[in-house]
N, C-alpha and C. Protein backbone atom coordinates (compact mmCIF):
# COMPACT_ATOMS: atom_id res chain seq x y z
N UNK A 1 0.82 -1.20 0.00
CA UNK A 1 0.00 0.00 0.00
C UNK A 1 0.87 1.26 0.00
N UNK A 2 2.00 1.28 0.58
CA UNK A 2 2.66 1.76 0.49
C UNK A 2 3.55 2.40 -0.56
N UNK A 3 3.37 1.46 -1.36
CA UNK A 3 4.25 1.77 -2.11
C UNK A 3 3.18 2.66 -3.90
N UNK A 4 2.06 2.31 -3.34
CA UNK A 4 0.59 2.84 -4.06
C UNK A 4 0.76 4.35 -3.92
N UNK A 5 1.10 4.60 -2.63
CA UNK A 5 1.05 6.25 -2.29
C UNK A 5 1.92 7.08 -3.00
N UNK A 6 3.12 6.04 -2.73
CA UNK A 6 4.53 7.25 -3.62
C UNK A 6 4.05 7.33 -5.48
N UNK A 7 3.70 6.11 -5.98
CA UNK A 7 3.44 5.83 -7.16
C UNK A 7 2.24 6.96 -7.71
N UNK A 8 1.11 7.09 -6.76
CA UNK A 8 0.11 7.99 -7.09
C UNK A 8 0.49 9.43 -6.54
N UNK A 9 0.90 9.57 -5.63
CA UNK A 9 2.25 10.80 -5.36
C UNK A 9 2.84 11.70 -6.46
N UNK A 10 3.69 10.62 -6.70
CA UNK A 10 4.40 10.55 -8.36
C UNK A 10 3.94 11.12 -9.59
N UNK A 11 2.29 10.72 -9.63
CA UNK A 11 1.78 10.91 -10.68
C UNK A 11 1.38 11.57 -11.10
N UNK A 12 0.85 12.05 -9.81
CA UNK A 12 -0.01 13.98 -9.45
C UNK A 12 1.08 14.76 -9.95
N UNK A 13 1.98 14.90 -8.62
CA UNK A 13 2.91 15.85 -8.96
C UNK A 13 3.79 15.76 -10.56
N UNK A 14 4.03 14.21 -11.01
CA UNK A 14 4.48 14.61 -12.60
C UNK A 14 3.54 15.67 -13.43
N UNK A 15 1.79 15.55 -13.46
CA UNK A 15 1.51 16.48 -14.45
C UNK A 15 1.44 16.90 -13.89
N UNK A 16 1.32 17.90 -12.48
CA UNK A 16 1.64 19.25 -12.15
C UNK A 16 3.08 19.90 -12.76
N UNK A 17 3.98 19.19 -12.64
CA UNK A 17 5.14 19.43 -13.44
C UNK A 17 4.83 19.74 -14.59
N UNK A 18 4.09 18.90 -15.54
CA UNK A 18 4.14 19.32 -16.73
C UNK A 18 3.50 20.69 -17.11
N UNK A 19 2.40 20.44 -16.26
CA UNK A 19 2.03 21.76 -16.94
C UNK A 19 2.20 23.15 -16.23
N UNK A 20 3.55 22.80 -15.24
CA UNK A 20 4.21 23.83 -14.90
C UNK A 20 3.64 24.90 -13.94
N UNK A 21 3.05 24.03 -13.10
CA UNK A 21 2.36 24.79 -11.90
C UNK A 21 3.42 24.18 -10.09
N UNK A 22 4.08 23.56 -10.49
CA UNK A 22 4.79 23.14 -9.81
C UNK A 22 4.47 21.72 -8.45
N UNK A 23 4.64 21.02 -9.04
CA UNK A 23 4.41 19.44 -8.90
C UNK A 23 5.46 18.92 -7.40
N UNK A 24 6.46 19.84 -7.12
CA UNK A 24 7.25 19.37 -6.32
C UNK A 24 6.63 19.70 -4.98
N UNK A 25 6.09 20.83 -4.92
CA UNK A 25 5.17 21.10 -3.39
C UNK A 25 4.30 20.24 -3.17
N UNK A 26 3.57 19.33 -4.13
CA UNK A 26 2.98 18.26 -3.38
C UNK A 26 3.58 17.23 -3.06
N UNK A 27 4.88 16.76 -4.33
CA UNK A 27 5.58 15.57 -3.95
C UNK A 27 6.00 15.92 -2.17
N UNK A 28 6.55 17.26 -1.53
CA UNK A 28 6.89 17.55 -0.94
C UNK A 28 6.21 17.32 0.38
N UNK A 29 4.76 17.37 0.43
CA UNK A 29 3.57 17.56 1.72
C UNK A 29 3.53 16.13 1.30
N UNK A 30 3.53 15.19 -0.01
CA UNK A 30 3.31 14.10 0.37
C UNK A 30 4.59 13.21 1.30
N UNK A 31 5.83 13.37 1.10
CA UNK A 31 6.69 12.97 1.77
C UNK A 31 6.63 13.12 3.02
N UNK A 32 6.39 14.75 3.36
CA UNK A 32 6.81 14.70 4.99
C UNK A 32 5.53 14.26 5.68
N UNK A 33 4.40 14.92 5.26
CA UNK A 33 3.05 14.45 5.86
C UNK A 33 2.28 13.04 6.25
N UNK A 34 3.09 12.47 4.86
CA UNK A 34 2.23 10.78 5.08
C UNK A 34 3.47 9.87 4.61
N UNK A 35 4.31 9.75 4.41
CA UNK A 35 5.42 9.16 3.91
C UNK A 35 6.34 9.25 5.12
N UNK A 36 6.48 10.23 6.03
CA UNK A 36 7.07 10.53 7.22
C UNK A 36 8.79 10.36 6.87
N UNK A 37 8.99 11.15 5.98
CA UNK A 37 10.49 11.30 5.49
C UNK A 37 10.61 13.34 6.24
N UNK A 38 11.81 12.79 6.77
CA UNK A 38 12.34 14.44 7.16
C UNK A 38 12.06 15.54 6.31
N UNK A 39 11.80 16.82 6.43
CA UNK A 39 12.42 17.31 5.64
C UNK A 39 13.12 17.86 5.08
N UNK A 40 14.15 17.75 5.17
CA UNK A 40 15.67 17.98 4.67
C UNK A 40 15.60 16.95 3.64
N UNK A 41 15.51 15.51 4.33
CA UNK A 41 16.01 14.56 3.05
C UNK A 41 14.71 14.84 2.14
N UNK A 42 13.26 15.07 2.09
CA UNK A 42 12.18 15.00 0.79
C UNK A 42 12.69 16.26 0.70
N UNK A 43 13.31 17.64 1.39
CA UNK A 43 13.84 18.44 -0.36
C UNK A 43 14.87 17.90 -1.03
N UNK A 44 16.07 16.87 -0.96
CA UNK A 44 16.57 16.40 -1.60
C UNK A 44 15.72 15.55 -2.49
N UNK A 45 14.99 14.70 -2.57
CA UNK A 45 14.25 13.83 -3.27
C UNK A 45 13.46 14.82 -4.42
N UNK A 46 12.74 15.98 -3.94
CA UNK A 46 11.96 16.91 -4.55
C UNK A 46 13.47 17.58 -5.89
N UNK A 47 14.70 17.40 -5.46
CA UNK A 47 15.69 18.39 -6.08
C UNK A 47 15.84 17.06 -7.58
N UNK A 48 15.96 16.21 -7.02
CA UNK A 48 16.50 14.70 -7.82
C UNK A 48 15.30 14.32 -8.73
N UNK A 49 13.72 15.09 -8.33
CA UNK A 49 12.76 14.70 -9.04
C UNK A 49 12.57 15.38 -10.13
N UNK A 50 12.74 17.14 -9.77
CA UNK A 50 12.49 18.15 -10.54
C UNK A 50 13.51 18.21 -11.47
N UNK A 51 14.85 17.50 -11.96
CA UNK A 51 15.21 17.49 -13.22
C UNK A 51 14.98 16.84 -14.08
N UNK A 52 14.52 15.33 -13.64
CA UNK A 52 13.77 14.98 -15.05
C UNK A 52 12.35 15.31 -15.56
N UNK A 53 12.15 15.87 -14.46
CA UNK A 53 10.33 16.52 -14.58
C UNK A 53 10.81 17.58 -16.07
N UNK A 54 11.22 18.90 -15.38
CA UNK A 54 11.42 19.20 -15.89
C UNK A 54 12.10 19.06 -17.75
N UNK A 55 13.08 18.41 -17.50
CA UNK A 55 13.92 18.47 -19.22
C UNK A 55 12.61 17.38 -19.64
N UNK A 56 11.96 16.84 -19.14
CA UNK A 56 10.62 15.91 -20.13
C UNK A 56 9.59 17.31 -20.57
N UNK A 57 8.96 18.08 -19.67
CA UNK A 57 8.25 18.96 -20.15
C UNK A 57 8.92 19.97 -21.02
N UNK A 58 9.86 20.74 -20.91
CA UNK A 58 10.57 21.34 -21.37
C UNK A 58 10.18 21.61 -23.13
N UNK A 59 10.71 20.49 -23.75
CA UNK A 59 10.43 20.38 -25.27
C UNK A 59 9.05 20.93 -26.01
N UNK A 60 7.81 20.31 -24.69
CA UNK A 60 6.76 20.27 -25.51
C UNK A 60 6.26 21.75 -25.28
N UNK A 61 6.73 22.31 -24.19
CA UNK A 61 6.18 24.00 -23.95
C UNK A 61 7.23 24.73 -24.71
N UNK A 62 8.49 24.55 -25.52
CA UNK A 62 9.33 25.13 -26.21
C UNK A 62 8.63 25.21 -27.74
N UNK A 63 7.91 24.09 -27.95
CA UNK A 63 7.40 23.66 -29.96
C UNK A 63 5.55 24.35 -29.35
N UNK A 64 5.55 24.35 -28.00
CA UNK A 64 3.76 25.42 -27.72
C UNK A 64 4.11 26.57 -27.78
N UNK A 65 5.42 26.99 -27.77
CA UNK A 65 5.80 28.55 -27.64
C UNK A 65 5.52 29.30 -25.93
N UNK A 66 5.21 28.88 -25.34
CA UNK A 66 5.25 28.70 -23.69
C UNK A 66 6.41 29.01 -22.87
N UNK A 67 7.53 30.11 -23.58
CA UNK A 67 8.49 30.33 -23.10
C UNK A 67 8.51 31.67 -23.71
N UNK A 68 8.63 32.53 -22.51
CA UNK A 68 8.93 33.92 -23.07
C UNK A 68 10.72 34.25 -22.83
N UNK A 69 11.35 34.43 -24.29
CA UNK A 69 12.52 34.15 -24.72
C UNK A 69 13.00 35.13 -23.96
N UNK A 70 12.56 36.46 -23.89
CA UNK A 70 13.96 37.36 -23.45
C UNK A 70 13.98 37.39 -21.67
N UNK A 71 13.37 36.09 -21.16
CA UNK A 71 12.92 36.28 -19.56
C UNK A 71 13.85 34.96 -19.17
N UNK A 72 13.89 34.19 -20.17
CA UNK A 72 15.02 32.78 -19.54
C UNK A 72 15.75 32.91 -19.18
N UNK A 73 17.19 33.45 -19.86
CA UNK A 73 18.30 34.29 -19.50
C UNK A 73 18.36 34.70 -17.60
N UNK A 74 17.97 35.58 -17.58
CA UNK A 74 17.70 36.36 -16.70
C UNK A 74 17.01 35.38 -15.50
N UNK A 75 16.56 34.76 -16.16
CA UNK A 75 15.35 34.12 -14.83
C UNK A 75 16.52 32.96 -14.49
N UNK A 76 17.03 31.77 -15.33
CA UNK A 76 17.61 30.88 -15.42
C UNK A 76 19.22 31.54 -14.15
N UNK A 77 19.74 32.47 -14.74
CA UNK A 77 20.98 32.86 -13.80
C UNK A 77 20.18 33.36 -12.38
N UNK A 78 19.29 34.05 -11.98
CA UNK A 78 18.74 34.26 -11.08
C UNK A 78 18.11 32.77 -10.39
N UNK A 79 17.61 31.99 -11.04
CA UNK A 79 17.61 30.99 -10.39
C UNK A 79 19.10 30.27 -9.58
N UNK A 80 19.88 29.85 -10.63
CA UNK A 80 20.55 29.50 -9.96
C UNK A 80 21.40 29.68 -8.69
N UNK A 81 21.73 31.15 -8.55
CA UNK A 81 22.30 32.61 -7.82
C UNK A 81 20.89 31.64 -6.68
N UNK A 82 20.35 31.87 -6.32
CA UNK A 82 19.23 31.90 -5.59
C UNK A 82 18.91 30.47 -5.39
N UNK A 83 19.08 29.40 -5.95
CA UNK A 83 19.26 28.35 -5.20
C UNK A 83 20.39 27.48 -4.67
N UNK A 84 21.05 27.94 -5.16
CA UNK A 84 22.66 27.92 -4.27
C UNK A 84 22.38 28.19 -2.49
N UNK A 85 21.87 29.48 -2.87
CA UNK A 85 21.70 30.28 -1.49
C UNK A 85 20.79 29.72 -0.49
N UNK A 86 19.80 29.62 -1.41
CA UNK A 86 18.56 28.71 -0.69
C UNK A 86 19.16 27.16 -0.13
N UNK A 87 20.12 26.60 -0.87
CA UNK A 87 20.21 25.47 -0.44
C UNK A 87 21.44 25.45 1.10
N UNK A 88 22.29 26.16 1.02
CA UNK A 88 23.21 26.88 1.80
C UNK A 88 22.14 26.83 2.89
N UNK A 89 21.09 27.71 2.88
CA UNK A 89 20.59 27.83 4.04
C UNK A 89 19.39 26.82 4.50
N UNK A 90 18.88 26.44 3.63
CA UNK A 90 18.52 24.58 4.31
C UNK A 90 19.12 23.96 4.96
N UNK A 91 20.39 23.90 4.54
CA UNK A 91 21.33 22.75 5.42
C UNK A 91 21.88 23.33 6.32
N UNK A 92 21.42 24.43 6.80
CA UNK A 92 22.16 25.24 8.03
C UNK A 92 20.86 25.54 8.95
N UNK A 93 19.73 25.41 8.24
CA UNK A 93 18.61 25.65 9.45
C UNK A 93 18.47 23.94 10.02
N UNK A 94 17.91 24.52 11.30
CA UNK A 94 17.05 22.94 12.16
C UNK A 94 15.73 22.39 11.11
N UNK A 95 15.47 21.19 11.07
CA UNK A 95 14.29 20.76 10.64
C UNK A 95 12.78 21.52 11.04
N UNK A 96 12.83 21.38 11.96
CA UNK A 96 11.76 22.40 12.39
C UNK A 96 11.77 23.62 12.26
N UNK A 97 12.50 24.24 12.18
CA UNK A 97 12.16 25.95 11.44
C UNK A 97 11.91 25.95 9.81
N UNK A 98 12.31 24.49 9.14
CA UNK A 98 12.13 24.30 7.54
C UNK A 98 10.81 24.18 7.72
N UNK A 99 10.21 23.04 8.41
CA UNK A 99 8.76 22.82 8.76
C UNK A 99 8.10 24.11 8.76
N UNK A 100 8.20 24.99 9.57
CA UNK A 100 7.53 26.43 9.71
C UNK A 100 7.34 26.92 8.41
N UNK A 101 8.83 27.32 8.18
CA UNK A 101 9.11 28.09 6.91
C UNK A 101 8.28 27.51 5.59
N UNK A 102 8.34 26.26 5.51
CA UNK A 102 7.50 25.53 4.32
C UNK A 102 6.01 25.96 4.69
N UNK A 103 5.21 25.54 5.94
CA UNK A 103 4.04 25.89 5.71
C UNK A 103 3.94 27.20 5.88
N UNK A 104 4.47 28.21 6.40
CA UNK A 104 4.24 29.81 5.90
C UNK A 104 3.74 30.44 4.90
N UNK A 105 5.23 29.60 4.01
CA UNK A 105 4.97 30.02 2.32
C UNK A 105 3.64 29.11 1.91
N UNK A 106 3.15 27.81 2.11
CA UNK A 106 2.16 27.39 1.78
C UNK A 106 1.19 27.82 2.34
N UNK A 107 1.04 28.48 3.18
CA UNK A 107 -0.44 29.14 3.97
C UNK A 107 -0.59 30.50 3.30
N UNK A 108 0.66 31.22 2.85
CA UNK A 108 0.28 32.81 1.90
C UNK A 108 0.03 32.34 0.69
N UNK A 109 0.68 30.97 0.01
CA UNK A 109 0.46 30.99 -1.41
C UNK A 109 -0.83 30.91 -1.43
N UNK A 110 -1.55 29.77 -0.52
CA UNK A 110 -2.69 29.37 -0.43
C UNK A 110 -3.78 30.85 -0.75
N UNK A 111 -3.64 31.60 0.86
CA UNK A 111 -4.26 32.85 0.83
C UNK A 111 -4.27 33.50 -0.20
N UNK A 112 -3.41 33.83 -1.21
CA UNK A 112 -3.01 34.94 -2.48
C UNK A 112 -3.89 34.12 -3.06
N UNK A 113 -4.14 33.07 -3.20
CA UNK A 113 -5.09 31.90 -4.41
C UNK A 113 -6.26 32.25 -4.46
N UNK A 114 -6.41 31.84 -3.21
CA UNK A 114 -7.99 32.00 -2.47
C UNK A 114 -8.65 33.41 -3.11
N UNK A 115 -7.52 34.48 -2.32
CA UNK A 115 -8.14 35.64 -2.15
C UNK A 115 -8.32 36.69 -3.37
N UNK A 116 -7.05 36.47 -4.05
CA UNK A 116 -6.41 37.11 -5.56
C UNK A 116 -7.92 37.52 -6.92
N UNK A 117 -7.78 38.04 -7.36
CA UNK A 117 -8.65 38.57 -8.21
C UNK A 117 -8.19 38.00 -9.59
N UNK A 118 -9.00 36.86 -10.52
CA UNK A 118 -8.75 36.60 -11.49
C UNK A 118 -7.88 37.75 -12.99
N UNK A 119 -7.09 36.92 -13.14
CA UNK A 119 -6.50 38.12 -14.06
C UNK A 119 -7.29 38.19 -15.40
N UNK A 120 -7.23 39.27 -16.33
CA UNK A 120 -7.81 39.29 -17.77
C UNK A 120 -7.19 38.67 -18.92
């Protein structure tokens, strides 16, 4: 049964991946929540998942035109700059202040969802 959860886990979060709404925050609540993996080690698992997620979707939103060209650049080096940093400071916080920190950001994203005014 167990092994049903990660598999359907898996599956969610792959087409959330694909269609680029970000698939790893659930792989993520599914690990620590019901899978009972730390979390330190499910953001490693979430890091090891999101590159083949990614380079699989990649192609088909490149030939949909789903990439605004002069923002990659820029976004791509800013990513990286910024998860360096981010990761630096994962492995330097306690588990439990990641715990906090994760549902924080998931309780405002949530709220902005909820509350946010459809765009035109």
């Amino acid at each position: 049964m167990e092994a049903l959860g990660a598999v359907l886990a898996g599956a969610a979060a792959g087409v959330l991946s694909g269609l680029g709404v970000g698939g790893g925050t659930l792989l993520l609540i599914y690990l620590t929540a019901f899978a009972g993996v730390p979390q330190d080690l499910a953001q490693g698992v979430n890091l090891l998942y999101f590159l083949p997620a990614a380079a699989t979707a990649l192609p088909a939103h490149l030939r949909g035109g789903y990439l605004h060209r002069p923002t990659v650049l820029p976004a791509v080096l800013a990513g990286f700059v910024c998860a360096a940093g981010g990761a630096w400071l994962a492995t330097a916080l306690e588990v439990e202040l990641l715990h906090k920190c994760f549902g924080g950001f998931l309780l405002l994203t949530g709220l902005r969802e909820l509350f946010s005014k459809p765009r035109a």
